[in-house]
PDB file of N, CA and C in Angstrom:
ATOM      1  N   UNK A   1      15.021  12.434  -7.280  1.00  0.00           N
ATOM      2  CA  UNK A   1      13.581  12.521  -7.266  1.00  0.00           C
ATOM      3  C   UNK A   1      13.205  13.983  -7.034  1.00  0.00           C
ATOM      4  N   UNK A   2      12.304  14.497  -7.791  1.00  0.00           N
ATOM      5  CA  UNK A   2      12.127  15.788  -7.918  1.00  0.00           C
ATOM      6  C   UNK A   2      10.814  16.072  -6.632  1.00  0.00           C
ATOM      7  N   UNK A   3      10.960  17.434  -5.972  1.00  0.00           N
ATOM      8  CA  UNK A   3       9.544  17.282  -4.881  1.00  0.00           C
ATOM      9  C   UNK A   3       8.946  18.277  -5.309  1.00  0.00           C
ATOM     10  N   UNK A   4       7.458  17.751  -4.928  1.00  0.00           N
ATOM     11  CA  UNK A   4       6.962  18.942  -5.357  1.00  0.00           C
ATOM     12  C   UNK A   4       5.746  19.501  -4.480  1.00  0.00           C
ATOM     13  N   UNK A   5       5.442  20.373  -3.996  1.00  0.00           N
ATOM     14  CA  UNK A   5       4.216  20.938  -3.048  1.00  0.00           C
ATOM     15  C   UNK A   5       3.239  20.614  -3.226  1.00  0.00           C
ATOM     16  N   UNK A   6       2.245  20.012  -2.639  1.00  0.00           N
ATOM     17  CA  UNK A   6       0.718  19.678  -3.054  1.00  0.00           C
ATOM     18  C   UNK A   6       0.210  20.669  -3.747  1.00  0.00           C
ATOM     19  N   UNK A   7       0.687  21.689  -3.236  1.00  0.00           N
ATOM     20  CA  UNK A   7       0.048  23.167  -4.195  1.00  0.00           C
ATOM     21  C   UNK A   7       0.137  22.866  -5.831  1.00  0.00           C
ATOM     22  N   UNK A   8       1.616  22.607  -6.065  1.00  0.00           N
ATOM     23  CA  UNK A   8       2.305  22.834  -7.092  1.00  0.00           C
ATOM     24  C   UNK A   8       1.560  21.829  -8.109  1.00  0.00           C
ATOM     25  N   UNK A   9       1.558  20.684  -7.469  1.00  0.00           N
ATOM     26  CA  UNK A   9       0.827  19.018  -7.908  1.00  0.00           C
ATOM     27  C   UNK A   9      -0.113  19.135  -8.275  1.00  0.00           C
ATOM     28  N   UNK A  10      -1.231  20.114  -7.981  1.00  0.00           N
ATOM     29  CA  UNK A  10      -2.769  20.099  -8.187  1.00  0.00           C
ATOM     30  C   UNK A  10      -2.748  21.263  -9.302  1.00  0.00           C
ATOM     31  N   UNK A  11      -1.769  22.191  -8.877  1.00  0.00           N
ATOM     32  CA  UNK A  11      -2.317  23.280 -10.154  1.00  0.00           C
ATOM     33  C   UNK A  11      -1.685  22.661 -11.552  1.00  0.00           C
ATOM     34  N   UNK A  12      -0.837  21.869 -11.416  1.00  0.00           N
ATOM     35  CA  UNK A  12      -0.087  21.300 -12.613  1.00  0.00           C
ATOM     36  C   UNK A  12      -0.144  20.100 -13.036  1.00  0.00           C
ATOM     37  N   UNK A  13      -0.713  19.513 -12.456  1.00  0.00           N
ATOM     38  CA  UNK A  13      -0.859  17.977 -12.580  1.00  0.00           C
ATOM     39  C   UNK A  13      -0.519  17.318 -13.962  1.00  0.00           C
ATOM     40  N   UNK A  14      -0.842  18.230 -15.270  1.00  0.00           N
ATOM     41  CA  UNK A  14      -0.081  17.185 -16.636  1.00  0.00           C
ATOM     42  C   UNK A  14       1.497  17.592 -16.114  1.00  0.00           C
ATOM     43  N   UNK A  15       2.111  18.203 -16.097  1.00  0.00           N
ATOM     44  CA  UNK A  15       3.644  18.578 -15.681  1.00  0.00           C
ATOM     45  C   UNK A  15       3.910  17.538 -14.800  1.00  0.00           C
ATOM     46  N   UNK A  16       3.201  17.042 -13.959  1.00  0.00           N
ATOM     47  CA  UNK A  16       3.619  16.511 -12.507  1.00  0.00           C
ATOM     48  C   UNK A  16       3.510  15.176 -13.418  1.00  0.00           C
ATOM     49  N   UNK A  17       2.474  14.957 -14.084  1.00  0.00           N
ATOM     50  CA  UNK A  17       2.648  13.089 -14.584  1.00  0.00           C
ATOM     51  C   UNK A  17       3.456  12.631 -15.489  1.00  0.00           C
ATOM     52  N   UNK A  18       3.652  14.073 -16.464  1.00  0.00           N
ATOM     53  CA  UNK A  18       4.718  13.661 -17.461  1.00  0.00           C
ATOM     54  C   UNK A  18       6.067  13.703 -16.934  1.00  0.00           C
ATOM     55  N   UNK A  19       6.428  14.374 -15.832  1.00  0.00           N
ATOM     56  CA  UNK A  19       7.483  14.543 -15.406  1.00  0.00           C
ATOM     57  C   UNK A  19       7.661  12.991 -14.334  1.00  0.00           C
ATOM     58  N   UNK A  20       6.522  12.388 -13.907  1.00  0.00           N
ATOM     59  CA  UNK A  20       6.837  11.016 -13.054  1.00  0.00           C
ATOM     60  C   UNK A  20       7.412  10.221 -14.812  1.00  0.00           C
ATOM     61  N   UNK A  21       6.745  10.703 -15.677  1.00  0.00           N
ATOM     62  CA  UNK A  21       6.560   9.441 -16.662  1.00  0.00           C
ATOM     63  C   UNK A  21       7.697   9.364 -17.634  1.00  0.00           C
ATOM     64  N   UNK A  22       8.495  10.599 -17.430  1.00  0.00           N
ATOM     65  CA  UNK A  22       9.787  10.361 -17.931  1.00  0.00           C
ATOM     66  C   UNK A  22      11.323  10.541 -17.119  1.00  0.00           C
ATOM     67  N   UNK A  23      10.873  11.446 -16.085  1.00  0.00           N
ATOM     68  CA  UNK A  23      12.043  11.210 -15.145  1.00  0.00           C
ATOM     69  C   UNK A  23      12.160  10.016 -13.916  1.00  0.00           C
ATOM     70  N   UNK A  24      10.769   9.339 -13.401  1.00  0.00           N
ATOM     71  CA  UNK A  24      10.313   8.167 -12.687  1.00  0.00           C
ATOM     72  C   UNK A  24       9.941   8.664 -11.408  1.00  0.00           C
ATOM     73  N   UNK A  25       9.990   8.760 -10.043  1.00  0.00           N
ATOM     74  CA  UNK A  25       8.947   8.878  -8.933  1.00  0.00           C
ATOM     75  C   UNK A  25       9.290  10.750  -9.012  1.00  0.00           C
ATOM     76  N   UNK A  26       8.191  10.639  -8.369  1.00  0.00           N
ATOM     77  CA  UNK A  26       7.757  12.304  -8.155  1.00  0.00           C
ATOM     78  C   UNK A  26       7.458  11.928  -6.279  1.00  0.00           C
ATOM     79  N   UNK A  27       7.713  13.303  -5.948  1.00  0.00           N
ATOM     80  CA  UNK A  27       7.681  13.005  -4.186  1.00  0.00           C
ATOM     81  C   UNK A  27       6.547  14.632  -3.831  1.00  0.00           C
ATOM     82  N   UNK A  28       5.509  14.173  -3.699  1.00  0.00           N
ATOM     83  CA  UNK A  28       4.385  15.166  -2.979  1.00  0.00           C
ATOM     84  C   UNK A  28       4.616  15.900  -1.470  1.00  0.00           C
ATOM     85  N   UNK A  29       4.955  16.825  -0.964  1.00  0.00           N
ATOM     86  CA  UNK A  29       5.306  17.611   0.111  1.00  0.00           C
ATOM     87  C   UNK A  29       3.864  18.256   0.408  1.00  0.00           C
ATOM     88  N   UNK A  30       3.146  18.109   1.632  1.00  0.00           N
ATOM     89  CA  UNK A  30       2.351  18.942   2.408  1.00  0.00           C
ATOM     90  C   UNK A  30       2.761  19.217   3.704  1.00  0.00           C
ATOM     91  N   UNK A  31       2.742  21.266   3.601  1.00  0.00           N
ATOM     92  CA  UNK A  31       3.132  22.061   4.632  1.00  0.00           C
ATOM     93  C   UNK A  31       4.987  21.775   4.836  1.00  0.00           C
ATOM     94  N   UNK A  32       5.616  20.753   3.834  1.00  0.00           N
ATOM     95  CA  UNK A  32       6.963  21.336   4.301  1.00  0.00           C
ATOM     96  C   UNK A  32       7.898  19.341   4.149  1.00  0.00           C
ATOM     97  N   UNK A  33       6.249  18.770   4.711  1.00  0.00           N
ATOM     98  CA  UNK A  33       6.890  17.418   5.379  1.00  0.00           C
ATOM     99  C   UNK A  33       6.335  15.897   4.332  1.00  0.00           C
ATOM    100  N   UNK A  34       6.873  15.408   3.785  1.00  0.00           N
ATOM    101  CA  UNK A  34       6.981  13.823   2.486  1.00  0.00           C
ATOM    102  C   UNK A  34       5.272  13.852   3.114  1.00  0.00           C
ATOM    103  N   UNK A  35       4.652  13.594   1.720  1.00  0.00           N
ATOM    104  CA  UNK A  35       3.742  13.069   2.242  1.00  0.00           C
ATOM    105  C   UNK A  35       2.926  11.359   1.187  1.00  0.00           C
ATOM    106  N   UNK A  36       3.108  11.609  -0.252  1.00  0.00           N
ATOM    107  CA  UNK A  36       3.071  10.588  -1.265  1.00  0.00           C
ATOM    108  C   UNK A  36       4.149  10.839  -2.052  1.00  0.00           C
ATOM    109  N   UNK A  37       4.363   9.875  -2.754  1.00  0.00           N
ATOM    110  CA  UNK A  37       4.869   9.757  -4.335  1.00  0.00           C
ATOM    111  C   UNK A  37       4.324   9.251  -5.418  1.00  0.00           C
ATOM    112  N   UNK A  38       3.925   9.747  -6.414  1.00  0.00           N
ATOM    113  CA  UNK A  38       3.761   9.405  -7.325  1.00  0.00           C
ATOM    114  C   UNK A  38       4.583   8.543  -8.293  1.00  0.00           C
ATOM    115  N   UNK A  39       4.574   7.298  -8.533  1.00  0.00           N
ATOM    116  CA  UNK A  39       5.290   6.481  -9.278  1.00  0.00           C
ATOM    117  C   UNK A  39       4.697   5.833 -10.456  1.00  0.00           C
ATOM    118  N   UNK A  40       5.362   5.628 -11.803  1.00  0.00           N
ATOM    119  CA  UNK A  40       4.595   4.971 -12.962  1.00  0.00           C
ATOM    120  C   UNK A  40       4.152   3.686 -12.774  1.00  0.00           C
ATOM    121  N   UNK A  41       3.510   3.513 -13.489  1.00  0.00           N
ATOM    122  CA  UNK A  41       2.842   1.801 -13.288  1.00  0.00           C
ATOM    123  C   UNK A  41       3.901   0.736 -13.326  1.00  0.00           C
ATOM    124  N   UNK A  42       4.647   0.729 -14.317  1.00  0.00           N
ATOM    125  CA  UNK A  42       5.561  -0.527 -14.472  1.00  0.00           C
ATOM    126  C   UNK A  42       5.835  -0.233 -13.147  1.00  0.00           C
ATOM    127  N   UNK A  43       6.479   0.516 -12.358  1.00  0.00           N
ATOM    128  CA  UNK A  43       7.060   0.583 -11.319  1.00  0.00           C
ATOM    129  C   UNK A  43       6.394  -0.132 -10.108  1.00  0.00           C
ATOM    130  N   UNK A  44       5.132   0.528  -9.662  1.00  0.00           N
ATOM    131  CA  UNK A  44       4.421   0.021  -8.981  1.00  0.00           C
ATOM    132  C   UNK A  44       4.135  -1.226  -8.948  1.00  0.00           C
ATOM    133  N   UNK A  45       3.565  -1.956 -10.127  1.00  0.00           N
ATOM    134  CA  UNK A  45       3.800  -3.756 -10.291  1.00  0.00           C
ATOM    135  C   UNK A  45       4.960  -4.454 -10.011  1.00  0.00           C
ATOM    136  N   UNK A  46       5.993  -3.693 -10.649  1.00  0.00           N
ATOM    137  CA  UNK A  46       7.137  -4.422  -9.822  1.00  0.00           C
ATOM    138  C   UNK A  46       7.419  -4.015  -8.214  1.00  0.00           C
ATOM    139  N   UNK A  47       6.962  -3.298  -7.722  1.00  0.00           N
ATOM    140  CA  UNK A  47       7.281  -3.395  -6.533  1.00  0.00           C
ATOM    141  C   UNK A  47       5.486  -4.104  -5.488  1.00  0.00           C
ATOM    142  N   UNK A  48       5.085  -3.709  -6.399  1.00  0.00           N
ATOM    143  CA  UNK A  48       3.684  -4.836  -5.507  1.00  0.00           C
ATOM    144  C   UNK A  48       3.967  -6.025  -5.634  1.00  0.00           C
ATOM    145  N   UNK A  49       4.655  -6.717  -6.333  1.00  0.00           N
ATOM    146  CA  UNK A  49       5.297  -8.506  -6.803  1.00  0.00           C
ATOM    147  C   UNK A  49       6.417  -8.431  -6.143  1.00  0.00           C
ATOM    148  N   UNK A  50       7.368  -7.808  -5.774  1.00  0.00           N
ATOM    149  CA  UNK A  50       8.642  -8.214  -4.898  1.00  0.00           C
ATOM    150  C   UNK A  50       8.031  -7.538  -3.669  1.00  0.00           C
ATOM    151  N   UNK A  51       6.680  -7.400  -3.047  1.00  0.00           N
ATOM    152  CA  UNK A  51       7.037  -6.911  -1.798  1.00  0.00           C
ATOM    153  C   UNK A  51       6.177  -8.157  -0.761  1.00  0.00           C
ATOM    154  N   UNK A  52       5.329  -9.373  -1.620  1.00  0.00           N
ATOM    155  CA  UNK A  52       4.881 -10.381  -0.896  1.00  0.00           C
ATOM    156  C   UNK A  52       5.033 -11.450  -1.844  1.00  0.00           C
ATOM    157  N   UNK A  53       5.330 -13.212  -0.926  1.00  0.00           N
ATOM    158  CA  UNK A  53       5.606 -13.874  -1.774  1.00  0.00           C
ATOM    159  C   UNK A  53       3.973 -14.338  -2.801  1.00  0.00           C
ATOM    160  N   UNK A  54       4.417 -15.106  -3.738  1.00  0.00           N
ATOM    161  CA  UNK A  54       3.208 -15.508  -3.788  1.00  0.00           C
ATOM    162  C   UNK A  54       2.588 -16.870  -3.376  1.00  0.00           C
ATOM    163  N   UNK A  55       1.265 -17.554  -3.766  1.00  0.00           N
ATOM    164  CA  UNK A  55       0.588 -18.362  -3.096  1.00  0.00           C
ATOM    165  C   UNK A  55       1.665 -19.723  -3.358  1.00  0.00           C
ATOM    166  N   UNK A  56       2.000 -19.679  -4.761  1.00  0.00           N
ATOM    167  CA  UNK A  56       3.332 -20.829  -4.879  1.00  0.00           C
ATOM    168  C   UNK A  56       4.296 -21.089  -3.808  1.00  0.00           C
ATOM    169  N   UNK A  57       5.055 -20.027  -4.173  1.00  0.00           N
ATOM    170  CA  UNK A  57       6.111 -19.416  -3.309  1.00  0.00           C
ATOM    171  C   UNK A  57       5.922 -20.185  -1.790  1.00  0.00           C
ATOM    172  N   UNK A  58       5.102 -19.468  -1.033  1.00  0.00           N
ATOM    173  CA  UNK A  58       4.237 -19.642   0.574  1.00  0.00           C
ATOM    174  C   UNK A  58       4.668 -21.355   0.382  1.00  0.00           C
ATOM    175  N   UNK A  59       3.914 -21.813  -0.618  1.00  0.00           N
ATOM    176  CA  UNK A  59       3.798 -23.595  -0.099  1.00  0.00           C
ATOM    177  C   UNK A  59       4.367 -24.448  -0.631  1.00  0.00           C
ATOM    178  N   UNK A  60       5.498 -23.885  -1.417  1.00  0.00           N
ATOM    179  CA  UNK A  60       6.863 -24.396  -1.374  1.00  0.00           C
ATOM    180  C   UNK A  60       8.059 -24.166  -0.295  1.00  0.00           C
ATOM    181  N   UNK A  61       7.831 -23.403   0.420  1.00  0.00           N
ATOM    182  CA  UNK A  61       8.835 -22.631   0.893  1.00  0.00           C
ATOM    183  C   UNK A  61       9.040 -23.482   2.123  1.00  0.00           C
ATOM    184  N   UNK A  62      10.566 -23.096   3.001  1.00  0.00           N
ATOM    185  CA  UNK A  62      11.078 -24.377   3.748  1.00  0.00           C
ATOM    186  C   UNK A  62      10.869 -23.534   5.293  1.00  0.00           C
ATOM    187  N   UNK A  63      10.230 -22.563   5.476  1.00  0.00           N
ATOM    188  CA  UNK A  63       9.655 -21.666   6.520  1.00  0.00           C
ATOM    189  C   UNK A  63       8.206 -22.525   7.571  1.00  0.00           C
ATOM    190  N   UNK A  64       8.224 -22.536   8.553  1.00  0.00           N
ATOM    191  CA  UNK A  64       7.022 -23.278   8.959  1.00  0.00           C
ATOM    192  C   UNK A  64       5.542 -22.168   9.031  1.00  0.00           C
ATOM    193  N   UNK A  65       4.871 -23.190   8.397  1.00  0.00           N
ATOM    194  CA  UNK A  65       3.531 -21.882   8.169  1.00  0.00           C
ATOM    195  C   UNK A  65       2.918 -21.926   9.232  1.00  0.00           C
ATOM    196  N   UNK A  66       3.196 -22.708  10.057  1.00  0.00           N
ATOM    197  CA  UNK A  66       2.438 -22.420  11.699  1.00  0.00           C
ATOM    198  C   UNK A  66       2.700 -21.281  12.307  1.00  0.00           C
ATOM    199  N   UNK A  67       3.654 -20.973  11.740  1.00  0.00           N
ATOM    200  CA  UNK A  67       4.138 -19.107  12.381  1.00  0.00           C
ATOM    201  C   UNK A  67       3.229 -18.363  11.699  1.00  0.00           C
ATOM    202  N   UNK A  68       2.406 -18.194  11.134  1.00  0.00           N
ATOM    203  CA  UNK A  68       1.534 -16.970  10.252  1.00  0.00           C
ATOM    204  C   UNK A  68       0.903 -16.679  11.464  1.00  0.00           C
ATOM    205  N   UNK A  69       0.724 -15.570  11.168  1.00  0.00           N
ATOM    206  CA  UNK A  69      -0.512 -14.964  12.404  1.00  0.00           C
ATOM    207  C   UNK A  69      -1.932 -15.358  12.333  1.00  0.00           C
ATOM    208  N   UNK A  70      -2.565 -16.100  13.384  1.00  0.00           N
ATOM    209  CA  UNK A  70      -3.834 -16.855  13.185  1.00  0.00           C
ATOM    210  C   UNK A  70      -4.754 -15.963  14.162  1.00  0.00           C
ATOM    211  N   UNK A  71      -5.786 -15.360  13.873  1.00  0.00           N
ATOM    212  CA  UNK A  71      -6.547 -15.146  15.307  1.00  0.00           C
ATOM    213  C   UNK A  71      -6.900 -15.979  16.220  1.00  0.00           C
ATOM    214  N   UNK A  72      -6.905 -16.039  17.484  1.00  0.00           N
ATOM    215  CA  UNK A  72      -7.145 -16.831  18.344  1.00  0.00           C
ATOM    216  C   UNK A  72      -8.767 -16.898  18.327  1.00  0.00           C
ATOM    217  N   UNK A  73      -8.925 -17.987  18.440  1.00  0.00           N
ATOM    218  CA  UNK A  73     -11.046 -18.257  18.373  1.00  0.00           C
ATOM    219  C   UNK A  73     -11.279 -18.220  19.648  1.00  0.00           C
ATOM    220  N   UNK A  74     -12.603 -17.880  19.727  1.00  0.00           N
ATOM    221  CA  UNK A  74     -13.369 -17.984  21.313  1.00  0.00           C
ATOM    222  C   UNK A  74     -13.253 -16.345  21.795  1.00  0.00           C
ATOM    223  N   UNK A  75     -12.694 -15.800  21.144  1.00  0.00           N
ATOM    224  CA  UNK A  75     -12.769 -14.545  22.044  1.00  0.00           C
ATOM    225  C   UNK A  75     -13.747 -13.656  21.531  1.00  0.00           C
ATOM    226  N   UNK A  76     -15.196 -13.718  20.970  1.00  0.00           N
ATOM    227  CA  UNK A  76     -16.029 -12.813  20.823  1.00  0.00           C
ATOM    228  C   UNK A  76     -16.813 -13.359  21.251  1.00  0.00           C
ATOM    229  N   UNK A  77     -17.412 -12.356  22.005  1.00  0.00           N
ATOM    230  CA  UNK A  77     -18.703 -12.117  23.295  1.00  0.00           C
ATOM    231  C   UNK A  77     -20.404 -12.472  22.275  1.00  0.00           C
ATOM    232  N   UNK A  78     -20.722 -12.731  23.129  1.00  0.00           N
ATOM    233  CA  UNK A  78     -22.319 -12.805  22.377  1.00  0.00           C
ATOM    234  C   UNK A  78     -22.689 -11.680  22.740  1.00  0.00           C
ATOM    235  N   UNK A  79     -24.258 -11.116  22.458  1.00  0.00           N
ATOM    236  CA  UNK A  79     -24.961 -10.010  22.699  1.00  0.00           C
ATOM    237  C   UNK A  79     -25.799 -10.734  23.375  1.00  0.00           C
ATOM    238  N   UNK A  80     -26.615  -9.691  24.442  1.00  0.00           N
ATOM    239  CA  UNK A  80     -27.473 -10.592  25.448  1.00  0.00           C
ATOM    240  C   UNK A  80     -28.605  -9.719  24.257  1.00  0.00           C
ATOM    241  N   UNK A  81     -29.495 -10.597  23.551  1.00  0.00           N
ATOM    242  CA  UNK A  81     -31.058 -10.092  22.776  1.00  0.00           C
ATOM    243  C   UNK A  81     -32.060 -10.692  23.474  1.00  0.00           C
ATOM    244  N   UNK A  82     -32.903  -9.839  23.738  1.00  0.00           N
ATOM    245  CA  UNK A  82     -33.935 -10.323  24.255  1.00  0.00           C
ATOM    246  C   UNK A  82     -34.879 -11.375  23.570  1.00  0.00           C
ATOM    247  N   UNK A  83     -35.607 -12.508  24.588  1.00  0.00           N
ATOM    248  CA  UNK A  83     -36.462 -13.880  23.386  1.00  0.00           C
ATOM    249  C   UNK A  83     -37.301 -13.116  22.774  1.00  0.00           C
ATOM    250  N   UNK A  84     -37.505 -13.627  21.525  1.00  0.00           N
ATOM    251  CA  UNK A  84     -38.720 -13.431  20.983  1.00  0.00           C
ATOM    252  C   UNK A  84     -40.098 -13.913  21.512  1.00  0.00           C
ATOM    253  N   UNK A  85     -40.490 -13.527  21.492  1.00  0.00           N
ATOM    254  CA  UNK A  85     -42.317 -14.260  22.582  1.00  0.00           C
ATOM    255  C   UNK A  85     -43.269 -14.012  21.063  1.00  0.00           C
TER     256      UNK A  85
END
């Protein structure tokens, strides 16, 4: 994966996309330290689809869904508003 300076990224940006779009991720550096990557689309879809199951998936699956994280109810306060008269 090739890196390249935010500097470098902004003054060049067709270089920077054709170069994600035929060599594949590009890695953005600000001041020294990773900061994005630029990746092509096919790429990105496949990794947005293998990174959660889907709604099928969930309610087929042999996992108990009582474990999902639920907020607990009752815990927001009212506001004291004064009556209307």
């Amino acid at each position: 994966m090739h890196t390249w300076p935010v500097q470098d990224a902004k003054a060049r940006f067709s270089e920077f996309l054709e170069a994600c779009l035929s060599e594949g991720p590009q890695m953005v550096t600000r001041r020294g330290a990773e900061a994005a990557v630029l990746v092509p689309v096919q790429e990105w879809r496949r990794l947005q689809s293998a990174a959660r199951p889907s709604l099928k998936q969930l309610l087929l699956s042999d996992t108990a869904r009582a474990d999902m994280m639920v907020p607990a109810r009752g815990g927001a306060r009212r506001r004291n508003v004064a009556p209307i008269r």
